[in-house]
C-alpha atoms as a PDB file:
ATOM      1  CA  UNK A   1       8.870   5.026  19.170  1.00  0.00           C
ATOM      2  CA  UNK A   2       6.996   4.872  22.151  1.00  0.00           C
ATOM      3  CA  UNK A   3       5.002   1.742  23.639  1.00  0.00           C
ATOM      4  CA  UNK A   4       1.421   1.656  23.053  1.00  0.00           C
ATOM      5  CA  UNK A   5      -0.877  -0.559  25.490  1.00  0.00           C
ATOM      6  CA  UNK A   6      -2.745  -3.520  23.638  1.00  0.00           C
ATOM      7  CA  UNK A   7      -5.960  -1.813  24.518  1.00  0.00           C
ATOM      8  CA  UNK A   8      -4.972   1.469  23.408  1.00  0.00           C
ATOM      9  CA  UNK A   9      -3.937   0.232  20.348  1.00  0.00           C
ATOM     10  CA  UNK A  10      -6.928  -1.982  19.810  1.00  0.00           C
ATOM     11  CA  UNK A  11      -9.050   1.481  20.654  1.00  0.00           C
ATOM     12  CA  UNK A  12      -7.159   3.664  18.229  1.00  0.00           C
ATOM     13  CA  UNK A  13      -7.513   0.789  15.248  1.00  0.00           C
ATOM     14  CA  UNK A  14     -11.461   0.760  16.053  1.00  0.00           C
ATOM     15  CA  UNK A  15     -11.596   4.107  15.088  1.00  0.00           C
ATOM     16  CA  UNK A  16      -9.592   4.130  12.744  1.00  0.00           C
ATOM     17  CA  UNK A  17     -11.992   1.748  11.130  1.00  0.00           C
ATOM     18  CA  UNK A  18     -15.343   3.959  12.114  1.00  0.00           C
ATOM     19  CA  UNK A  19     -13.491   6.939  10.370  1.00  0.00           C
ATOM     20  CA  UNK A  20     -13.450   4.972   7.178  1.00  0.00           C
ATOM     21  CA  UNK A  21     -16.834   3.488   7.613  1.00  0.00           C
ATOM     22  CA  UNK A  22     -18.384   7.795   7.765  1.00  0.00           C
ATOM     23  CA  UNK A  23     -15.587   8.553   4.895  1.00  0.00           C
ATOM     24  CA  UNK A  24     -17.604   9.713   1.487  1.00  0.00           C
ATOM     25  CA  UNK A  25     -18.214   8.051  -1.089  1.00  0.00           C
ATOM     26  CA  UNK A  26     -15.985  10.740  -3.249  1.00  0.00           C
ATOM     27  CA  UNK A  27     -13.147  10.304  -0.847  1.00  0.00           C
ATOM     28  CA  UNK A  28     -13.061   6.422  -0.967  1.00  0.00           C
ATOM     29  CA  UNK A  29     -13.547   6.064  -4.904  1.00  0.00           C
ATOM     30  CA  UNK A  30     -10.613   8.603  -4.708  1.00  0.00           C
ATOM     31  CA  UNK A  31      -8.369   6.706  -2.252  1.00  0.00           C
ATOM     32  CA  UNK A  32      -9.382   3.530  -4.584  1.00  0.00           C
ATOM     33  CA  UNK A  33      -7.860   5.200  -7.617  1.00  0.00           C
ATOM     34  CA  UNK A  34      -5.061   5.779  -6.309  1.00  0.00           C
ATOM     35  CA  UNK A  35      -4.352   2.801  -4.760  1.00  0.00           C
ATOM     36  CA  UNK A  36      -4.715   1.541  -8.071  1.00  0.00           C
ATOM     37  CA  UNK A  37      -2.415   3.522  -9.481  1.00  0.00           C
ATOM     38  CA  UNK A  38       0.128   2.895  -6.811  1.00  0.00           C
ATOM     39  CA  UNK A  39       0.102  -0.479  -7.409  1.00  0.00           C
ATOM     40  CA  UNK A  40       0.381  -0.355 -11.569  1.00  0.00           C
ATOM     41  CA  UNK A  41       3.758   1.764 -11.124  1.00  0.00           C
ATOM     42  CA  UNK A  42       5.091  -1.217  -8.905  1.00  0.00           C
ATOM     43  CA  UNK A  43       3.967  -3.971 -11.083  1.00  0.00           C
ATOM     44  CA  UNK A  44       5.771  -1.794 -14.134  1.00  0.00           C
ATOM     45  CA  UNK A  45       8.203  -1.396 -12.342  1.00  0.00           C
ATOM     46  CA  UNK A  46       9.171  -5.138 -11.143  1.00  0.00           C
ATOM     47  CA  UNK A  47       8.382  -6.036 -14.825  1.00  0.00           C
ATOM     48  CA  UNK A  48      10.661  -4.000 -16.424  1.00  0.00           C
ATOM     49  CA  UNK A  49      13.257  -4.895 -13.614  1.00  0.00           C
ATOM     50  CA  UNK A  50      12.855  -8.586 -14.786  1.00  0.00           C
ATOM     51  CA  UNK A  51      12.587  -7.846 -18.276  1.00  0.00           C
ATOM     52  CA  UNK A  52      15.748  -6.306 -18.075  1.00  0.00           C
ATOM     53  CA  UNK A  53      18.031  -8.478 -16.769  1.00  0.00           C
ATOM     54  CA  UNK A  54      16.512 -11.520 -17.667  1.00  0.00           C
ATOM     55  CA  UNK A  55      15.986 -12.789 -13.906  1.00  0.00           C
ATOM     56  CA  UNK A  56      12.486 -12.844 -12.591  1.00  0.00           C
ATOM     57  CA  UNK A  57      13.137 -13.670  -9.060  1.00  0.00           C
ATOM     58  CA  UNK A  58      14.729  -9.626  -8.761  1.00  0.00           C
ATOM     59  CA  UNK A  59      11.616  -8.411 -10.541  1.00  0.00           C
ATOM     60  CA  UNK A  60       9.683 -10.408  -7.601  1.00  0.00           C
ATOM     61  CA  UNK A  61      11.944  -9.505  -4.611  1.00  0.00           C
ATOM     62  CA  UNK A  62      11.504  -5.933  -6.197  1.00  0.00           C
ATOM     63  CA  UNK A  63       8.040  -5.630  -6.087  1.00  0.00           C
ATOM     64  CA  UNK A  64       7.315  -4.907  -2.388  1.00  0.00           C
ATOM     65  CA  UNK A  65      10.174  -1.963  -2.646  1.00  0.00           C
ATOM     66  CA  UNK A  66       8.460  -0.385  -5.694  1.00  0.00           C
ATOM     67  CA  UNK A  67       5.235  -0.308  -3.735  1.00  0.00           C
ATOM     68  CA  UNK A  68       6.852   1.151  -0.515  1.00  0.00           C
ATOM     69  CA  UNK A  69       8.523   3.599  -2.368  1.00  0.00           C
ATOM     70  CA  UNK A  70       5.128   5.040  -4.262  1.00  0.00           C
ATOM     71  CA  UNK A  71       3.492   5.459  -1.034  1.00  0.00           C
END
């Protein structure tokens, strides 16, 4: 991975940001669905991780992989 200058990466998140800001309405109620969705499948699945073995704290530690690994 290469380095990235702070300013660069300051300049690249500002548009980033502006590309959002011009994004449809369509496209964001879209991307807001999903996101949505993404983040049911990892709740499910940290619940039924905890449900099943009884210990909540590996349904919690689980929850951040479930996510990652929808996306």
């Amino acid at each position: 991975m290469s380095y990235i200058l702070p300013s660069e990466f300051a300049t690249k998140m500002v548009d980033a940001g502006e590309s959002k800001i011009f994004m449809s309405t369509r496209d964001t109620l879209i991307r807001a669905f999903m996101a949505g969705a993404i983040l049911a499948l990892a709740a499910a699945f940290a619940i039924t991780v905890a449900v099943q073995t009884g210990v909540f704290l590996i349904g919690a530690i689980l929850f951040p992989i479930g996510s990652a690994c929808c996306t």
